[in-house]
N, C-alpha and C. Protein backbone atom coordinates (compact mmCIF):
# COMPACT_ATOMS: atom_id res chain seq x y z
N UNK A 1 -2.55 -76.70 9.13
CA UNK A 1 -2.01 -78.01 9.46
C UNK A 1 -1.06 -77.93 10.66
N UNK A 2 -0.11 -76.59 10.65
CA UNK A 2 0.81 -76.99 11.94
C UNK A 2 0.04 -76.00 12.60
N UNK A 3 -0.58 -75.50 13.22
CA UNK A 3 -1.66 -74.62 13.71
C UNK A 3 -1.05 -75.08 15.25
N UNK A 4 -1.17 -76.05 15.69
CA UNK A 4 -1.43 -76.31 17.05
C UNK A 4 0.51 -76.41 17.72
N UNK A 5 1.14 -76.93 16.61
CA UNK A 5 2.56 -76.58 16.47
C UNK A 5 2.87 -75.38 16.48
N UNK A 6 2.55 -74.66 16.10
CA UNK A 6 2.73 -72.99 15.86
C UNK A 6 2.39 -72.16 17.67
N UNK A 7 0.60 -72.81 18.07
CA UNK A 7 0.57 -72.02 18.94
C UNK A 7 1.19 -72.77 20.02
N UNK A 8 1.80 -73.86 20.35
CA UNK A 8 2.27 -74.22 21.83
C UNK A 8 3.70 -74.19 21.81
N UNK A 9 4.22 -74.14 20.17
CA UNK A 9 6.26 -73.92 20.32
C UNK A 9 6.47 -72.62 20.43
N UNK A 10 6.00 -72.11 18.99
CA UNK A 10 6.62 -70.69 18.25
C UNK A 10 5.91 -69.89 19.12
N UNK A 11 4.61 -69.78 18.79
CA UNK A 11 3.72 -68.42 19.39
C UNK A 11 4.75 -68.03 20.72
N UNK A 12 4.62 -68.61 22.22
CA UNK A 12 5.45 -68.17 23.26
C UNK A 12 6.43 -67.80 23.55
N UNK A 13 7.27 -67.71 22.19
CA UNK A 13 8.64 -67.29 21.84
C UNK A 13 8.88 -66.07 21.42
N UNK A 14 7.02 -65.82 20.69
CA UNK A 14 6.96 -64.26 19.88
C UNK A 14 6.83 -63.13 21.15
N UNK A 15 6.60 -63.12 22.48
CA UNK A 15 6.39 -62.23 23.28
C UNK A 15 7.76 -61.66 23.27
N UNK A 16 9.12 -61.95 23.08
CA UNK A 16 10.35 -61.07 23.34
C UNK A 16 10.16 -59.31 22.62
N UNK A 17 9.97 -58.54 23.46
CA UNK A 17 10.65 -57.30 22.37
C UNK A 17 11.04 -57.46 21.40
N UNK A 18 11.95 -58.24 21.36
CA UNK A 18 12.80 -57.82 20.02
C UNK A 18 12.53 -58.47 18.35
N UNK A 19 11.21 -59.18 19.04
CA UNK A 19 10.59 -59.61 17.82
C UNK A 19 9.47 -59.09 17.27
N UNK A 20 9.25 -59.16 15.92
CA UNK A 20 8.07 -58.38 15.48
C UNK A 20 7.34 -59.86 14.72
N UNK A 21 6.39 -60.30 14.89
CA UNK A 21 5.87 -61.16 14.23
C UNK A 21 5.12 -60.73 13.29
N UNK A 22 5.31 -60.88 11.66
CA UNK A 22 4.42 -60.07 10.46
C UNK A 22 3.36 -61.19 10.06
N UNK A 23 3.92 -62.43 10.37
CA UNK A 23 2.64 -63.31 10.07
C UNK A 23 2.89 -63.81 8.21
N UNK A 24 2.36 -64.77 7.61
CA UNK A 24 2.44 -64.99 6.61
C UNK A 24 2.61 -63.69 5.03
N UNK A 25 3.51 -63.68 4.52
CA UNK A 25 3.61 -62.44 3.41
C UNK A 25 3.40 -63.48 1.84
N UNK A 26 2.75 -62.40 1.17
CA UNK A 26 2.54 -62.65 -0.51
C UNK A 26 4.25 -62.49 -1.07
N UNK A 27 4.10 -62.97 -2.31
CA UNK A 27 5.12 -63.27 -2.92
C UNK A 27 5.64 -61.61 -3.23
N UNK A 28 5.10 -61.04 -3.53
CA UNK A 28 5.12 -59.58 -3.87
C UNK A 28 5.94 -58.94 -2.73
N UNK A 29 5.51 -59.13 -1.52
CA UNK A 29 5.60 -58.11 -0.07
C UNK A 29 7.12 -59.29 0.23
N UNK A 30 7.28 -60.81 -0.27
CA UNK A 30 8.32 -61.08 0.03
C UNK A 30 9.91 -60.25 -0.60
N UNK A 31 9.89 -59.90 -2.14
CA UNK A 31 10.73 -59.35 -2.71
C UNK A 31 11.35 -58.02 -1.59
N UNK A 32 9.92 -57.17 -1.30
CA UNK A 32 10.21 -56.40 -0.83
C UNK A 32 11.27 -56.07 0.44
N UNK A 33 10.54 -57.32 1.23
CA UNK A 33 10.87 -57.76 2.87
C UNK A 33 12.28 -58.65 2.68
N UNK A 34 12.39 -59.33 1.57
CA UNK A 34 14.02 -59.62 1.97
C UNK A 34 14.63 -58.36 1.27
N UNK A 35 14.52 -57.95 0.32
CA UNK A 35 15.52 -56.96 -0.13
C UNK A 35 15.68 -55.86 0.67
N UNK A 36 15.08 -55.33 1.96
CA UNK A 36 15.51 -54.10 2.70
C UNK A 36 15.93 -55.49 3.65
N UNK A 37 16.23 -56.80 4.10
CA UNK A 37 16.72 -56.97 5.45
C UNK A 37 18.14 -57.25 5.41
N UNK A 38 18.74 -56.99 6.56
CA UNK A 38 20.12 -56.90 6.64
C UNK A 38 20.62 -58.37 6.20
N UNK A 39 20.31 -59.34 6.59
CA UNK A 39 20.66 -60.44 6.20
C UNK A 39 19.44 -61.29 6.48
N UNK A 40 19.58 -62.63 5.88
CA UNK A 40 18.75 -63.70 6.04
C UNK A 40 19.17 -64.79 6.85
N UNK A 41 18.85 -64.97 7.69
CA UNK A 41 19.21 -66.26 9.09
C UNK A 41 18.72 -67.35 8.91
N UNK A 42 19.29 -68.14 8.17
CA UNK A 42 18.37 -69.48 7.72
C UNK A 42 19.46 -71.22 8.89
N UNK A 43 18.88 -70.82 10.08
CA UNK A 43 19.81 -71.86 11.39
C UNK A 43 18.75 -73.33 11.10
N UNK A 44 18.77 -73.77 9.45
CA UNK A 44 18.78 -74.88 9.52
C UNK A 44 19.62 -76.07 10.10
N UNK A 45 19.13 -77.16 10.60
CA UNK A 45 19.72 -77.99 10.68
C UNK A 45 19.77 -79.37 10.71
N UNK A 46 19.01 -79.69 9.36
CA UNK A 46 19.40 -80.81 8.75
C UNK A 46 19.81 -80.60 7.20
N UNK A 47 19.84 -81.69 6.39
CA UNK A 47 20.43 -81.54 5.05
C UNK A 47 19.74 -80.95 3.76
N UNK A 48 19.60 -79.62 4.05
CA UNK A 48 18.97 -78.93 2.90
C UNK A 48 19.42 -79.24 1.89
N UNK A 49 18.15 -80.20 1.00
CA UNK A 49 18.60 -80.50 -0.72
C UNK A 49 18.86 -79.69 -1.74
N UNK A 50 18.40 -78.31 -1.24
CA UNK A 50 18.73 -77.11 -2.61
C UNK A 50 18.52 -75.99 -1.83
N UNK A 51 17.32 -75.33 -1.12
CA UNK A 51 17.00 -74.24 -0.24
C UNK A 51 16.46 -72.81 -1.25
N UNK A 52 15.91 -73.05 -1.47
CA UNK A 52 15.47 -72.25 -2.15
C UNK A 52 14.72 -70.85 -1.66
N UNK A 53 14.54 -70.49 -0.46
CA UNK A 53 14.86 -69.27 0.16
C UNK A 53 16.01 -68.86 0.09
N UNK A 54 17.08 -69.33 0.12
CA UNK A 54 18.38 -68.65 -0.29
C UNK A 54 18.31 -68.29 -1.60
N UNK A 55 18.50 -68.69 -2.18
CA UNK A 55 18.73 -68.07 -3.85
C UNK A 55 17.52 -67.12 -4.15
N UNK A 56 16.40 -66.87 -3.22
CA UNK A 56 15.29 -65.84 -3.19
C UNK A 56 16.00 -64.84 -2.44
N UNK A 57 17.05 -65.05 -1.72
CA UNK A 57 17.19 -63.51 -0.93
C UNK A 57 18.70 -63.46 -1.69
N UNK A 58 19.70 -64.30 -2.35
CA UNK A 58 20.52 -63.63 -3.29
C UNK A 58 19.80 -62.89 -4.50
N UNK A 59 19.05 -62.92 -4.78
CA UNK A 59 18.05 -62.32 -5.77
C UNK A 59 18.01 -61.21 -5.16
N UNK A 60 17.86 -61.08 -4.00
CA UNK A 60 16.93 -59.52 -3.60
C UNK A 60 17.99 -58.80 -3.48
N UNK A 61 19.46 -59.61 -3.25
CA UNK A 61 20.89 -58.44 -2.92
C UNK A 61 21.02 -58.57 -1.42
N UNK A 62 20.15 -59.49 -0.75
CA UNK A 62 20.68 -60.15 0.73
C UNK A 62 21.46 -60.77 1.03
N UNK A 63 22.40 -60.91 2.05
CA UNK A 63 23.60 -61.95 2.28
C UNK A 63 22.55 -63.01 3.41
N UNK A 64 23.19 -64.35 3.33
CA UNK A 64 22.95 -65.40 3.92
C UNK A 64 23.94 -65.52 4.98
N UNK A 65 23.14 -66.20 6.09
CA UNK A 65 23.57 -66.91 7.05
C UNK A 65 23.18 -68.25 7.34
N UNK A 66 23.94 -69.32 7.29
CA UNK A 66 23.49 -70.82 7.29
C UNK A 66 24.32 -71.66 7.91
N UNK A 67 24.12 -73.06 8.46
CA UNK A 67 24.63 -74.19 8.70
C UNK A 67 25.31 -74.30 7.63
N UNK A 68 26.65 -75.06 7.34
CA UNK A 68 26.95 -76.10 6.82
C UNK A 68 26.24 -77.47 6.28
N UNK A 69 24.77 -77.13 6.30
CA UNK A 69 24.23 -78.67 5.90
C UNK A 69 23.66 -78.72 4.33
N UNK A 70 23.85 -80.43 4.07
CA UNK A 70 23.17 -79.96 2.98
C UNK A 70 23.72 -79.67 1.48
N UNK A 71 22.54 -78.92 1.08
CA UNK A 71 23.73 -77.96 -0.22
C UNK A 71 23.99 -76.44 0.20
N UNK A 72 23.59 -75.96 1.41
CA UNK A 72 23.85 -74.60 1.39
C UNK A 72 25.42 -74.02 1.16
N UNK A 73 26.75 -75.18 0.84
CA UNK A 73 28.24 -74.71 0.81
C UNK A 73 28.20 -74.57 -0.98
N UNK A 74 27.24 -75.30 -1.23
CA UNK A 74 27.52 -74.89 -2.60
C UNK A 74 26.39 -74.03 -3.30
N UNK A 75 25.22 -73.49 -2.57
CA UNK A 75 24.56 -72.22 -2.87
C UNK A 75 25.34 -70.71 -2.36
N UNK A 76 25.99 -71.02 -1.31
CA UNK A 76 26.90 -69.59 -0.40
C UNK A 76 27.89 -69.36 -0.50
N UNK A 77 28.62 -68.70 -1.13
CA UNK A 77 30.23 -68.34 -1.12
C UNK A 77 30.17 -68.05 0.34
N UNK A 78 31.20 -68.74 0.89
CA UNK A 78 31.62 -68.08 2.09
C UNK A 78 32.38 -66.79 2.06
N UNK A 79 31.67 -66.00 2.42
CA UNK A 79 32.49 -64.68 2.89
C UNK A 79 32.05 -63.90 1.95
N UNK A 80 31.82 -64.31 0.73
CA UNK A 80 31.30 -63.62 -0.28
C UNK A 80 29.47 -63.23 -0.53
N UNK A 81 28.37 -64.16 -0.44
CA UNK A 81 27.47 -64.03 -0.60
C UNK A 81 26.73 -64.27 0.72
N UNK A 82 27.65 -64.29 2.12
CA UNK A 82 27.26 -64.72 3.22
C UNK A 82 27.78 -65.09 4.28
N UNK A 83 27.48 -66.22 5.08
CA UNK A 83 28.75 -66.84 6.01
C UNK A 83 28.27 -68.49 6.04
N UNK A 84 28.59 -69.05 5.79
CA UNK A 84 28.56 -70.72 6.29
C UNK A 84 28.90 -70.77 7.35
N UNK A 85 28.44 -71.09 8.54
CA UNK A 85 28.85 -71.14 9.62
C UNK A 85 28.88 -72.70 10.20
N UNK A 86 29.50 -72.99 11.34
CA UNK A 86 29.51 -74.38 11.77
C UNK A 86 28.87 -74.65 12.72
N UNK A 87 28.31 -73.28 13.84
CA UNK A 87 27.81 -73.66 14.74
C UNK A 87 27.27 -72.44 15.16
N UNK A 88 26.17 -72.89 16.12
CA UNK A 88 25.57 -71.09 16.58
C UNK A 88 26.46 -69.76 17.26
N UNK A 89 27.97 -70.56 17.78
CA UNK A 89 28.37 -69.11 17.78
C UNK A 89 29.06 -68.52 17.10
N UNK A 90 29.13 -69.87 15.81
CA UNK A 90 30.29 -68.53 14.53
C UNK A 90 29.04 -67.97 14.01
N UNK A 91 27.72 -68.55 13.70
CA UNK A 91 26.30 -67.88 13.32
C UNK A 91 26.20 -66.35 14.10
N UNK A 92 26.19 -66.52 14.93
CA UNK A 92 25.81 -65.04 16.16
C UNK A 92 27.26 -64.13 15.83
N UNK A 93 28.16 -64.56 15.96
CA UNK A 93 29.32 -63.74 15.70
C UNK A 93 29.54 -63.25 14.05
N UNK A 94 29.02 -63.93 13.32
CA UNK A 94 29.18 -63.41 11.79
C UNK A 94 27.48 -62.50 11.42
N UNK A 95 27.00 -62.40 12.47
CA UNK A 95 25.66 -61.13 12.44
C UNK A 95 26.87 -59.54 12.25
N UNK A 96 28.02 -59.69 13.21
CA UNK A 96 28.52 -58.63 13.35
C UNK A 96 29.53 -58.27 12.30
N UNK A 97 29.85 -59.24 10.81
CA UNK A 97 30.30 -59.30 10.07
C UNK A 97 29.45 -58.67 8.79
N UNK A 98 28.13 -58.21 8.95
CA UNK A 98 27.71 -58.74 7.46
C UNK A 98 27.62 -57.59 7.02
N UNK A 99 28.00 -56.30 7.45
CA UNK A 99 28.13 -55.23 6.47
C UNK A 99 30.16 -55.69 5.33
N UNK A 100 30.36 -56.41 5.87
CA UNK A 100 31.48 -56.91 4.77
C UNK A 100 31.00 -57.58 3.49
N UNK A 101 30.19 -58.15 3.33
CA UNK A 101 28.89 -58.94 2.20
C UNK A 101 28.58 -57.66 1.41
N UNK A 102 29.00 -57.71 -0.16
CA UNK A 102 28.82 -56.44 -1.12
C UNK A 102 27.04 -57.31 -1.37
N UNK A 103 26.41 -56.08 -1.07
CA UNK A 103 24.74 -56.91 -1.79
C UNK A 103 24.54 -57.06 -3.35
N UNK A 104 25.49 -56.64 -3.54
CA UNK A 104 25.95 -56.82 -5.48
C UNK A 104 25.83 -57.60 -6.16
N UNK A 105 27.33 -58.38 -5.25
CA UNK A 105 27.42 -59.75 -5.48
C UNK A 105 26.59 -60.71 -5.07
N UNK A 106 25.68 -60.76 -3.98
CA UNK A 106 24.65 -61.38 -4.17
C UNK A 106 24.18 -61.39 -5.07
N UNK A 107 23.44 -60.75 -5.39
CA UNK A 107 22.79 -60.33 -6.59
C UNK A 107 23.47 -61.00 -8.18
N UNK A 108 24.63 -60.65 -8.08
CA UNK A 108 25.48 -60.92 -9.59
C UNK A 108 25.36 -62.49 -9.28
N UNK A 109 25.59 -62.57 -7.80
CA UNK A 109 25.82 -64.82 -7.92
C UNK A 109 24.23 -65.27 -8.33
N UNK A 110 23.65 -64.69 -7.90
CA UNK A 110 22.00 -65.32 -8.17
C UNK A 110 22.14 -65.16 -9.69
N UNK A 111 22.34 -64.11 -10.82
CA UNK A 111 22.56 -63.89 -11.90
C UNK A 111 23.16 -64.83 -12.90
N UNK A 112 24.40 -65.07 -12.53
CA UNK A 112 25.34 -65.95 -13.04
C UNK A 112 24.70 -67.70 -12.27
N UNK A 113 24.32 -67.80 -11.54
CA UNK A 113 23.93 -68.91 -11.66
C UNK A 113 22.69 -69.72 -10.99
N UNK A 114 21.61 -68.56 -10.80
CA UNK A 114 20.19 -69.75 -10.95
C UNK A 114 19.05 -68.67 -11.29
N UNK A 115 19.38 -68.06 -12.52
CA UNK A 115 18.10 -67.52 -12.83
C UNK A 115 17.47 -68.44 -14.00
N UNK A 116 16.34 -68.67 -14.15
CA UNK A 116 15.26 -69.17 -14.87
C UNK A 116 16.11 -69.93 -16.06
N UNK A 117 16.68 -68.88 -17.22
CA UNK A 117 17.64 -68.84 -18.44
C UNK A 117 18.86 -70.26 -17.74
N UNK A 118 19.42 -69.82 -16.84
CA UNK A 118 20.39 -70.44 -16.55
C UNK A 118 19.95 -71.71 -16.21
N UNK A 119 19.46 -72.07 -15.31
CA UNK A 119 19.31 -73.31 -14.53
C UNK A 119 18.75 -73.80 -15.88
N UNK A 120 17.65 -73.55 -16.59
CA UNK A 120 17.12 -74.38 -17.74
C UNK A 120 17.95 -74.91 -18.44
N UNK A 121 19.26 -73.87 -19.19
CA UNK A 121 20.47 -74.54 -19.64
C UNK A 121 21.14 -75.93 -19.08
N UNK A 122 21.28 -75.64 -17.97
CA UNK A 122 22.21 -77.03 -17.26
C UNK A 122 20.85 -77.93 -16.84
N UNK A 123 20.00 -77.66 -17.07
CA UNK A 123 19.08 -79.32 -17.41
C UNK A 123 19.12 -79.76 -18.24
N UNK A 124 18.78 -78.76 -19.36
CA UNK A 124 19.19 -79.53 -20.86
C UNK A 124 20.45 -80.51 -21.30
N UNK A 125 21.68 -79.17 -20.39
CA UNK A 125 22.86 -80.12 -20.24
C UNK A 125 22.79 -81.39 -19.72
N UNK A 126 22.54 -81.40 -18.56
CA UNK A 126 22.48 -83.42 -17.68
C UNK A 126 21.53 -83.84 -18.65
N UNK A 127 20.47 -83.26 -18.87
CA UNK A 127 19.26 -84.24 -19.69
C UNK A 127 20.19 -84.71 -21.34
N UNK A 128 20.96 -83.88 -21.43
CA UNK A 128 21.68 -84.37 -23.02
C UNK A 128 22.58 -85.43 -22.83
N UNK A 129 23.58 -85.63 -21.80
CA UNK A 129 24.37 -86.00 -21.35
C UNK A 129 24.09 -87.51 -20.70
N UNK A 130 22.66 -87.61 -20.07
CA UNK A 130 22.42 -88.63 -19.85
C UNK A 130 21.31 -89.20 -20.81
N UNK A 131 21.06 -88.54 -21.87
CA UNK A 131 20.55 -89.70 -22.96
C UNK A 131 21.51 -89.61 -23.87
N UNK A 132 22.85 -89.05 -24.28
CA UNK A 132 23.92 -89.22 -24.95
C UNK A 132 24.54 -90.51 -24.08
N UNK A 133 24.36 -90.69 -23.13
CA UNK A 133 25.48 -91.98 -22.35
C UNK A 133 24.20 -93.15 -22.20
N UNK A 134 23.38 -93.08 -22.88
CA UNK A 134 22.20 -93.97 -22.56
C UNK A 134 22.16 -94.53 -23.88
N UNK A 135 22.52 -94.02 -25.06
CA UNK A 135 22.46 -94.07 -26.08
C UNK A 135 23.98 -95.40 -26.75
N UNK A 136 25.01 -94.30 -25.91
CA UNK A 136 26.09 -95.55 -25.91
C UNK A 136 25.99 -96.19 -25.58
């Protein structure tokens, strides 16, 4: 579908050195590929409703890098599981920060709050909560 998007934006961008283009990965080869990368660069910029590549690379023990948009302030501890940044040069300047990010705590925040167990809990919660106040 974006085929023709792909080859007249992105493609001409992939000639730099310093990029390696791997091309589409399985869910399998993804675990792998975020959990050895130094960080994850996600320079969205509009209002991400949840982002769910992030909480895939706190899983793997990756720190994030993101906009401010969105929900990414309340998926990212700043400083802790990543950097929230405001603009591309606190983004570029907090690349040189991210061996300060314990990949632990990534890991422990994905744990404590959006694995499978968990998130199911706090649906049940709103779902109780709003047929308990539906009820009154």
């Amino acid at each position: 579908m974006d085929q023709e998007y792909f080859h007249t934006e992105i493609e001409p961008l992939l000639s730099d050195p310093l990029i390696e283009y791997l091309g589409e990965i399985t869910d399998a080869e993804k675990d792998e590929f975020l959990g050895h990368a130094m960080a994850l660069v996600c320079p969205y910029d509009w209002p991400e409703p949840f982002g769910l590549v992030l909480i895939e690379a706190l899983a793997c023990g990756t720190p994030v890098l993101a906009y401010r948009r969105g929900s990414i302030p309340e998926i990212i501890e700043d400083r802790a599981t990543g950097f929230v940044c405001e603009g591309l040069d606190e983004m570029t300047a907090a690349i040189q920060r991210i061996p300060e990010i314990d990949r632990r705590r990534c890991r422990r925040s994905f744990e404590q709050r959006f694995t499978v167990e968990r998130m199911a809990q706090d649906y049940l919660r709103v779902y109780e909560q709003a047929v308990g106040t539906h009820l009154r």
